[in-house]
PDB file of N, CA and C in Angstrom:
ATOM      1  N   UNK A   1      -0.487  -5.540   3.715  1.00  0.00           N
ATOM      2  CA  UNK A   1      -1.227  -6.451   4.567  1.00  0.00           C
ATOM      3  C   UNK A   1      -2.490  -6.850   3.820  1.00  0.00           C
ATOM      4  N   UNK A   2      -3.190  -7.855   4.159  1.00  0.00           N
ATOM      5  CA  UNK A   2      -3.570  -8.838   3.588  1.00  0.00           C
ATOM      6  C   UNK A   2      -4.769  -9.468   4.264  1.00  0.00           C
ATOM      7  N   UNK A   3      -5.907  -9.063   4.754  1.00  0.00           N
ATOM      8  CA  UNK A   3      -7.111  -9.549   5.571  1.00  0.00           C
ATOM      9  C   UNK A   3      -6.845  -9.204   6.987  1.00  0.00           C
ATOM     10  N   UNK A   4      -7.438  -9.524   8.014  1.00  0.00           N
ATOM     11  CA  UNK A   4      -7.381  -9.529   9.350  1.00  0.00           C
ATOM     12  C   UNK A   4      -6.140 -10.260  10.026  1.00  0.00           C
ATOM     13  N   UNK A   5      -5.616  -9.410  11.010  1.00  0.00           N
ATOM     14  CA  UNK A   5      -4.406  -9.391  11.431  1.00  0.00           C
ATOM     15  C   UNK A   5      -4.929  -9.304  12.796  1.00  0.00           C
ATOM     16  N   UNK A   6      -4.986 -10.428  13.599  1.00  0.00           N
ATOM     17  CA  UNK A   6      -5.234 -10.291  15.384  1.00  0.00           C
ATOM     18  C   UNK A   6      -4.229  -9.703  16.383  1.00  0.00           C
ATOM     19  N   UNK A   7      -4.370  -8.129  16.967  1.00  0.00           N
ATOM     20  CA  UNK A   7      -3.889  -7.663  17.676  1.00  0.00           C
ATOM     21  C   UNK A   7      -3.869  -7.783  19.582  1.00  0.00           C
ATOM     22  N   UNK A   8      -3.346  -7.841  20.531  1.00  0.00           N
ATOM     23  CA  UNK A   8      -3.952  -7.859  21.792  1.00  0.00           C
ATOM     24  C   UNK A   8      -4.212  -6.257  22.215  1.00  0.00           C
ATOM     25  N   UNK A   9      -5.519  -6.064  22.747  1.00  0.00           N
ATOM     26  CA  UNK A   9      -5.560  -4.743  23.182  1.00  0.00           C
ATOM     27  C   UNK A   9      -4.734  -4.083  23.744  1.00  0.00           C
ATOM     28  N   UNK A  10      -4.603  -2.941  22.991  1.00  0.00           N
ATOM     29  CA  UNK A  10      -3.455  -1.583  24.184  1.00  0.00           C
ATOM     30  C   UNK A  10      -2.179  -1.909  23.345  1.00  0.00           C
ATOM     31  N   UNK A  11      -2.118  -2.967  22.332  1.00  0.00           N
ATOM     32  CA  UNK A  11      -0.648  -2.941  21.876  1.00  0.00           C
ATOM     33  C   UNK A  11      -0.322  -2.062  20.658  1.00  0.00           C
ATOM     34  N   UNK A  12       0.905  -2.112  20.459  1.00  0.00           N
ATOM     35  CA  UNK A  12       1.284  -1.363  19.081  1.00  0.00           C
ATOM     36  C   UNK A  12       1.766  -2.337  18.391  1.00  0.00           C
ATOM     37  N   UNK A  13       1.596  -1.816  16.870  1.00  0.00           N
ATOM     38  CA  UNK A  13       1.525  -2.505  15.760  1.00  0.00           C
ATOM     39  C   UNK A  13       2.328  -1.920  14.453  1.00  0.00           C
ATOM     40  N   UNK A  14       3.646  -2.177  14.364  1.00  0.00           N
ATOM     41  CA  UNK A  14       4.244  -1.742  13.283  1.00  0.00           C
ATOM     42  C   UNK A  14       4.112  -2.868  11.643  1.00  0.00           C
ATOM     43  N   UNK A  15       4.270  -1.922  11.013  1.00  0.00           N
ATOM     44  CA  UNK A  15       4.728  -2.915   9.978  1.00  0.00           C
ATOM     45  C   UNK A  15       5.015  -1.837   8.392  1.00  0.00           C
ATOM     46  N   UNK A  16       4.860  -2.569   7.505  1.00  0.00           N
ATOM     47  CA  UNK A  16       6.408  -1.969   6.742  1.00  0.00           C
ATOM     48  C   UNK A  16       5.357  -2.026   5.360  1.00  0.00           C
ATOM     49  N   UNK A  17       5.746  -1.401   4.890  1.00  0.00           N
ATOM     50  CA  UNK A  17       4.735  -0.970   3.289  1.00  0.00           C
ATOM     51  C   UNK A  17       5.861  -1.148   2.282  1.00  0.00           C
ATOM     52  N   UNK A  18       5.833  -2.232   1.545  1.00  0.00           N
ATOM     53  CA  UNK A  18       6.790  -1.977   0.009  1.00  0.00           C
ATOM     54  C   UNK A  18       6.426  -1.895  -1.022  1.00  0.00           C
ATOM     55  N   UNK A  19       6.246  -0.973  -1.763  1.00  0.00           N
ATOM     56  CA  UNK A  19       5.848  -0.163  -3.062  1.00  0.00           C
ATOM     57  C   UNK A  19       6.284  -1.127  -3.894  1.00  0.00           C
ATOM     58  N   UNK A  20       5.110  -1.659  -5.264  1.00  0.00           N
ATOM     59  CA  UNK A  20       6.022  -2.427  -6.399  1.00  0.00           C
ATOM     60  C   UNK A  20       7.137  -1.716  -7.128  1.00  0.00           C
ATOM     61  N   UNK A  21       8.064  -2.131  -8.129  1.00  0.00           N
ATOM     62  CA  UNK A  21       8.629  -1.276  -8.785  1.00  0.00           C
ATOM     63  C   UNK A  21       8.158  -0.719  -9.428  1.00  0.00           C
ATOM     64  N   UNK A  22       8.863   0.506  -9.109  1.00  0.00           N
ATOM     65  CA  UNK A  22       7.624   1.790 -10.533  1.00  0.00           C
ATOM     66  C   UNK A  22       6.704   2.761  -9.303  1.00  0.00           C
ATOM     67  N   UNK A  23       6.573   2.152  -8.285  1.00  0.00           N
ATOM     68  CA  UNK A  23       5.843   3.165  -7.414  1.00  0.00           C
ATOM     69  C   UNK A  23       5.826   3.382  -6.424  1.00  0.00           C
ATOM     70  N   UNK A  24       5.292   4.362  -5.968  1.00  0.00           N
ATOM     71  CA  UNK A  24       5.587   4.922  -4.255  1.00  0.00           C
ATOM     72  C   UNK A  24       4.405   4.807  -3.729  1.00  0.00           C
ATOM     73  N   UNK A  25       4.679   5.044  -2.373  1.00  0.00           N
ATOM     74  CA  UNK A  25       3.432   5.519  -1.486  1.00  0.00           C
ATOM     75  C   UNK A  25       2.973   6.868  -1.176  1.00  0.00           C
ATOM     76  N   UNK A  26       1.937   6.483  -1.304  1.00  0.00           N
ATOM     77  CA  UNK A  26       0.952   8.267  -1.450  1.00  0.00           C
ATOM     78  C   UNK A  26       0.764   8.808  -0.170  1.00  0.00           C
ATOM     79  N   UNK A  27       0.043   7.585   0.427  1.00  0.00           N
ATOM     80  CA  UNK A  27      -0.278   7.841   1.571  1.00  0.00           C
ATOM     81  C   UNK A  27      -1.020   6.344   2.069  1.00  0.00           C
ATOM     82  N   UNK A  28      -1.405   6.585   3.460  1.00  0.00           N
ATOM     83  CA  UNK A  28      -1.020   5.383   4.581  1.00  0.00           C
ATOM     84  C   UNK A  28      -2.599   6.146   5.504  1.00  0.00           C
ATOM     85  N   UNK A  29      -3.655   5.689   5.755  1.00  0.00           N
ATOM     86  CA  UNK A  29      -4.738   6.093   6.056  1.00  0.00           C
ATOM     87  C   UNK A  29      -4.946   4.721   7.407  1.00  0.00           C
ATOM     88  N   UNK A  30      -5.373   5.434   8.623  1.00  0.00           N
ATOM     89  CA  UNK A  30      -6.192   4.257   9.308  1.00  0.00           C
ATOM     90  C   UNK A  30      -7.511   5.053   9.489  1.00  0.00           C
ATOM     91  N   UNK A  31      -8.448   3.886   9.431  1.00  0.00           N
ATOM     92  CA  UNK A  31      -9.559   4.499   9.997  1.00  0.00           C
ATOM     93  C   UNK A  31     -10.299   6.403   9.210  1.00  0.00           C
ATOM     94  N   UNK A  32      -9.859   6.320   8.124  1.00  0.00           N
ATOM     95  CA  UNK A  32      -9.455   7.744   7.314  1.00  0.00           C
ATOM     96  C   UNK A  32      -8.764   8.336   7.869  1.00  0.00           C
ATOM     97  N   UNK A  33      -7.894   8.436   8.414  1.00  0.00           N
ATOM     98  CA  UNK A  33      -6.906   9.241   9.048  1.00  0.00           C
ATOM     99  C   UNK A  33      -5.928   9.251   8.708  1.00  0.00           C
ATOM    100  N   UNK A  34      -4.708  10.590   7.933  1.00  0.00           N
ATOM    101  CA  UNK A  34      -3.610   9.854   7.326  1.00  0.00           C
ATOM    102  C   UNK A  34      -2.131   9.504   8.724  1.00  0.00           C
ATOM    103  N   UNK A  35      -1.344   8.337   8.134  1.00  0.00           N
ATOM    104  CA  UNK A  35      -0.605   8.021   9.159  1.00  0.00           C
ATOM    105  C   UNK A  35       0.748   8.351   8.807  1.00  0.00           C
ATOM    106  N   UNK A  36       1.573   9.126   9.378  1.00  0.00           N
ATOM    107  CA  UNK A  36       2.725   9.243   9.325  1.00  0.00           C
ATOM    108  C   UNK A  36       3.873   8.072   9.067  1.00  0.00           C
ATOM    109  N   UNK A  37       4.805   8.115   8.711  1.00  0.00           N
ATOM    110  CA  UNK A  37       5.716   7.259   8.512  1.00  0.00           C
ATOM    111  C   UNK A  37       7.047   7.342   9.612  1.00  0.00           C
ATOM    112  N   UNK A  38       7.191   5.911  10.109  1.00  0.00           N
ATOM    113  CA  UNK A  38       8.648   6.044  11.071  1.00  0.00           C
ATOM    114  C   UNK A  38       9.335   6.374  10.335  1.00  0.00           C
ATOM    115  N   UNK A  39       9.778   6.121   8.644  1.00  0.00           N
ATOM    116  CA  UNK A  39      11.225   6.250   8.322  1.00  0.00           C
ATOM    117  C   UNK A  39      11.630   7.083   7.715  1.00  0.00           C
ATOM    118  N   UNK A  40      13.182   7.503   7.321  1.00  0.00           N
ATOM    119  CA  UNK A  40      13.449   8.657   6.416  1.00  0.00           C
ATOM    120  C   UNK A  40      12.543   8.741   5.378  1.00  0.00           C
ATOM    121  N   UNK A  41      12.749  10.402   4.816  1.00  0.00           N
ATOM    122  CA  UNK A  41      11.876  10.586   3.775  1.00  0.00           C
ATOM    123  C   UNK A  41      12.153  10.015   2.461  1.00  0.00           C
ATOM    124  N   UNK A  42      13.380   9.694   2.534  1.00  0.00           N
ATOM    125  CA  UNK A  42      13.939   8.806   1.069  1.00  0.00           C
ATOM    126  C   UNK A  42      13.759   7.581   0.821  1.00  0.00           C
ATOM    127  N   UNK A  43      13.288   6.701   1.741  1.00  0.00           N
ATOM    128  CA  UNK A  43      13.903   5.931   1.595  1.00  0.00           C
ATOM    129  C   UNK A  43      12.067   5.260   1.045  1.00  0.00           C
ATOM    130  N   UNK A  44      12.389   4.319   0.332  1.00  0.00           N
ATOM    131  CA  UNK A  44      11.293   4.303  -0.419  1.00  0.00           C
ATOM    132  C   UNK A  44      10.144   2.658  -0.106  1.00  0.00           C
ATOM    133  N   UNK A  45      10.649   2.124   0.622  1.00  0.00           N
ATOM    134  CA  UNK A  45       9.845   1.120   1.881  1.00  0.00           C
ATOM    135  C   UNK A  45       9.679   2.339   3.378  1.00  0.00           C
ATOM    136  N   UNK A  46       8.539   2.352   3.376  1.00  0.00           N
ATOM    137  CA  UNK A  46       8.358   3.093   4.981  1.00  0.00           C
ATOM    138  C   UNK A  46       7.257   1.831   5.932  1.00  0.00           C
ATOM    139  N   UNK A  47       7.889   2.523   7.523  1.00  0.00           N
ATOM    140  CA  UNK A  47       7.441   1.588   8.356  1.00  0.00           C
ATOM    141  C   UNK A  47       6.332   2.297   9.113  1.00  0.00           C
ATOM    142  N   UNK A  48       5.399   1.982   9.676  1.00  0.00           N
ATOM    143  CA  UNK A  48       4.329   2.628  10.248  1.00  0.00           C
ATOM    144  C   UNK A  48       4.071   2.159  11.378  1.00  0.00           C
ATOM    145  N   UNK A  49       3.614   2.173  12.440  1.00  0.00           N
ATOM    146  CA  UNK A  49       3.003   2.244  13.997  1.00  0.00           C
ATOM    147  C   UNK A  49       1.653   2.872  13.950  1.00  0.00           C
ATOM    148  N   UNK A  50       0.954   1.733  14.433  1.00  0.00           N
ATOM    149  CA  UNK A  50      -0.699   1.674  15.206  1.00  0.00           C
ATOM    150  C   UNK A  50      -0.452   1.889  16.565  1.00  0.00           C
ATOM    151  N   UNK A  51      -0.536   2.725  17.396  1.00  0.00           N
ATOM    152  CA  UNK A  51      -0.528   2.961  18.843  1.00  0.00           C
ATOM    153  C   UNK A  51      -1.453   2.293  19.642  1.00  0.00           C
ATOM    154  N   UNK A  52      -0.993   1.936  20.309  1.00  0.00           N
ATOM    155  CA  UNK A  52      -2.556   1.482  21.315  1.00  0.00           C
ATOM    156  C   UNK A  52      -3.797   0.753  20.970  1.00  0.00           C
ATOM    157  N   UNK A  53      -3.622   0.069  19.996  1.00  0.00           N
ATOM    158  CA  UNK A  53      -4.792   0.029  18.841  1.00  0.00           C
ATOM    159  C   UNK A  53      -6.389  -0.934  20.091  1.00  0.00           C
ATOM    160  N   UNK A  54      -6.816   0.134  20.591  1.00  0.00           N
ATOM    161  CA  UNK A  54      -8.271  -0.608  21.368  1.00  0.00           C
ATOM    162  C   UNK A  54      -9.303  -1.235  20.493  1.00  0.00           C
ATOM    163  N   UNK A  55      -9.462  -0.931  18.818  1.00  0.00           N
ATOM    164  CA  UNK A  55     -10.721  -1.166  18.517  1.00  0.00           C
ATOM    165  C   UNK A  55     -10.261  -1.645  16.914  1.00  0.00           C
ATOM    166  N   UNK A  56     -11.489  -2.808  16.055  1.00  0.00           N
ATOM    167  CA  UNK A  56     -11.224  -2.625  14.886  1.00  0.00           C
ATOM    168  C   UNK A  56     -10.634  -1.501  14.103  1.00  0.00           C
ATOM    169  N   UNK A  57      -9.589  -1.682  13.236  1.00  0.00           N
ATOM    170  CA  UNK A  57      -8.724  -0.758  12.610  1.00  0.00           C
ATOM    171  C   UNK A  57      -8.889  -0.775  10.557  1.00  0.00           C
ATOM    172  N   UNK A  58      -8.888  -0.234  10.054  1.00  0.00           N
ATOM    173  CA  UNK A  58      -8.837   0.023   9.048  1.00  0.00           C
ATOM    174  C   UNK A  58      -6.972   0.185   7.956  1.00  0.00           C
ATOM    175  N   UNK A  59      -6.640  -0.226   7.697  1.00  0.00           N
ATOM    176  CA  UNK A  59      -5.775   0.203   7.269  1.00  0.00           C
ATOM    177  C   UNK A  59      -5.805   0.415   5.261  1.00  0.00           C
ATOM    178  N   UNK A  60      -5.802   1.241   4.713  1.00  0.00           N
ATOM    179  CA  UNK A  60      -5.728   1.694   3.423  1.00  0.00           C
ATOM    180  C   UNK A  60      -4.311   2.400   2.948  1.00  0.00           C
ATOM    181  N   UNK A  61      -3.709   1.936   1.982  1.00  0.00           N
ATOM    182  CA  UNK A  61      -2.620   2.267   1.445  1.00  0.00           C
ATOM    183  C   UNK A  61      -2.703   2.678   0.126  1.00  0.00           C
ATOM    184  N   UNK A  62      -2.465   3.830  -0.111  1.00  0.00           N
ATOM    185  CA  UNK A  62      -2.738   4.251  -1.143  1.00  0.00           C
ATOM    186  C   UNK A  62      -1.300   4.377  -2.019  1.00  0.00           C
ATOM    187  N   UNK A  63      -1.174   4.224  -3.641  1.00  0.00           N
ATOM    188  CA  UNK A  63       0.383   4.374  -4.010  1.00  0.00           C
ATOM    189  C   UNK A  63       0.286   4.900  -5.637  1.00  0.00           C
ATOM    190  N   UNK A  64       1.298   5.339  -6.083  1.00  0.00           N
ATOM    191  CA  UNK A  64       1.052   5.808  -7.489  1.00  0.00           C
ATOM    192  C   UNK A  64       2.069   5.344  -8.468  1.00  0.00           C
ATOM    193  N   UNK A  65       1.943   5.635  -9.319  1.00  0.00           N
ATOM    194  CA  UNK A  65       3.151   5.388 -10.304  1.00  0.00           C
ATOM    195  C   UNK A  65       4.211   6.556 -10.215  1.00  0.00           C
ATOM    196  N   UNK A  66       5.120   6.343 -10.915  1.00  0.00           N
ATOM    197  CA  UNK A  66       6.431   7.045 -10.715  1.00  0.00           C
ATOM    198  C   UNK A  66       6.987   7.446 -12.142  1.00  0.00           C
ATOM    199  N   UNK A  67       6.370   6.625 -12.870  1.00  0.00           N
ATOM    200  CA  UNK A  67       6.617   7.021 -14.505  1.00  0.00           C
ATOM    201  C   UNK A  67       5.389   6.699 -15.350  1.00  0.00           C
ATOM    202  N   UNK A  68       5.427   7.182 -16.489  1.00  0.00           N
ATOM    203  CA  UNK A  68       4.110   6.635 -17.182  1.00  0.00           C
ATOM    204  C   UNK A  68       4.211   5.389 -17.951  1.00  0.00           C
ATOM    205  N   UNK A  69       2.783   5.116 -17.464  1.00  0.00           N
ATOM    206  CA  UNK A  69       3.162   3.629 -18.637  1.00  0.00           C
ATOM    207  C   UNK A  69       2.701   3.781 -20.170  1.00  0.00           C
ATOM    208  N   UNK A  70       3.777   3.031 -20.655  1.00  0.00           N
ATOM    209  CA  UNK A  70       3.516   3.013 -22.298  1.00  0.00           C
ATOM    210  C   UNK A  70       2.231   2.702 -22.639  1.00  0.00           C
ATOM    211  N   UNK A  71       1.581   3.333 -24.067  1.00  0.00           N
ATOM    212  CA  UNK A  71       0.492   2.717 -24.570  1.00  0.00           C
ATOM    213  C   UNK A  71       0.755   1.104 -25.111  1.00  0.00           C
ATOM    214  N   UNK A  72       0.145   0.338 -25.479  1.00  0.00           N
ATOM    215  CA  UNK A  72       0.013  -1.070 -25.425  1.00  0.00           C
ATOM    216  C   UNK A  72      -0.823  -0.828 -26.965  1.00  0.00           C
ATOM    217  N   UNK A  73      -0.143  -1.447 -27.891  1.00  0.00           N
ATOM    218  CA  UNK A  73      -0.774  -1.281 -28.648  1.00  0.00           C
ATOM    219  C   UNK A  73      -0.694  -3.152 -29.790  1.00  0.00           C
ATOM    220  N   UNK A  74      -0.058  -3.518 -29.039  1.00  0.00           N
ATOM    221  CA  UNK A  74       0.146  -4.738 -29.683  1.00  0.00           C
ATOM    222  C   UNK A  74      -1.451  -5.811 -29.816  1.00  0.00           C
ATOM    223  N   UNK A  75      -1.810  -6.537 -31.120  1.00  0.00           N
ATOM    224  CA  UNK A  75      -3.003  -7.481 -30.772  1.00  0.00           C
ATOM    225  C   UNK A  75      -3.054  -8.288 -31.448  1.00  0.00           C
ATOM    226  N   UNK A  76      -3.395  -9.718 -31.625  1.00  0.00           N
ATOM    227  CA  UNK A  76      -3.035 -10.705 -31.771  1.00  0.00           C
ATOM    228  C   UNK A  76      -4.757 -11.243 -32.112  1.00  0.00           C
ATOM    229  N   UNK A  77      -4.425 -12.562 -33.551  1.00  0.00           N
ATOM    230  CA  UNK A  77      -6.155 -12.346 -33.191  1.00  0.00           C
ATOM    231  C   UNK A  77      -5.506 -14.207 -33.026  1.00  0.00           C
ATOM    232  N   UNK A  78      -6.696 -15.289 -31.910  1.00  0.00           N
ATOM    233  CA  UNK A  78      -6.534 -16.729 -32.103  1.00  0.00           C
ATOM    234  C   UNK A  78      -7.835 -17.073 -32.103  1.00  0.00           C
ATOM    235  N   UNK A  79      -7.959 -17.984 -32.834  1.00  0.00           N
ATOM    236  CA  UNK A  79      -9.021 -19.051 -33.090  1.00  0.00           C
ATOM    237  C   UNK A  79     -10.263 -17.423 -33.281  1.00  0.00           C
ATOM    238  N   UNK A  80     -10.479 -16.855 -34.257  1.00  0.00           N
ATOM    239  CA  UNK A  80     -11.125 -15.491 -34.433  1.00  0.00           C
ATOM    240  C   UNK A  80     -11.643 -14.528 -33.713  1.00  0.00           C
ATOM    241  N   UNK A  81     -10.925 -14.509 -32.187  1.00  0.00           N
ATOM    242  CA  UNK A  81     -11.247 -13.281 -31.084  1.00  0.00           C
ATOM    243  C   UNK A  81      -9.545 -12.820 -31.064  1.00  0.00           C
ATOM    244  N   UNK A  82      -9.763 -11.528 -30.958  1.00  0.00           N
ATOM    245  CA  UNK A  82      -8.770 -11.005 -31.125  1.00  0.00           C
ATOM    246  C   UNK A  82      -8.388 -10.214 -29.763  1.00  0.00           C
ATOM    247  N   UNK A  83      -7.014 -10.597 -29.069  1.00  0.00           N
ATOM    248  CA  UNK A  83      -6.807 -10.082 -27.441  1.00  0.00           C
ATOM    249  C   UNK A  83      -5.650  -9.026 -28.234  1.00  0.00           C
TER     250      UNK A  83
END
C-alpha cells in the first residue's frame, strides 16, 4: 500500500502483501504492533485484517532477501566519470 487509504469507521480492512522476487515478509506492524497473517504459513503472498479500525492507522511492512546478492563489480567510464 501506497499513501492514505480512506476507511469508514468500525470497518475491517484486509489486504494482501506481495513480496518482490527474491523476498519475503518479515513482518507486518500496525501502529508498532506486529500483525498476524490470515494465510498459510507457506504460502508466500499473505493477507492481513485491520479490525475495527476507529482511528488513524499506521501500516509498516517490513521484508528481506532470501538469497544474497552478488557483488557488482562491473564499471564503465563515459565522457570521463566513471559509473
Amino acid at each position: 500500500m501506497t499513501g492514505s487509504k480512506k476507511v469508514t469507521i468500525g470497518d475491517d480492512v484486509t489486504f494482501t502483501v506481495k513480496p518482490g522476487i527474491k523476498y519475503s515478509i518479515e513482518k507486518v506492524t500496525v501502529n508498532d504492533n506486529e500483525l498476524t497473517s490470515n494465510s498459510d504459513a507457506d504460502d508466500k503472498n499473505k493477507s492481513y485484517t485491520l479490525e475495527d479500525v476507529k482511528e488513524d492507522t499506521e501500516v509498516v511492512i517490513t521484508t528481506s532477501t532470501e538469497v544474497e546478492h552478488p557483488e557488482f563489480t562491473y564499471s564503465e567510464t563515459i565522457n570521463g566519470v566513471t559509473v
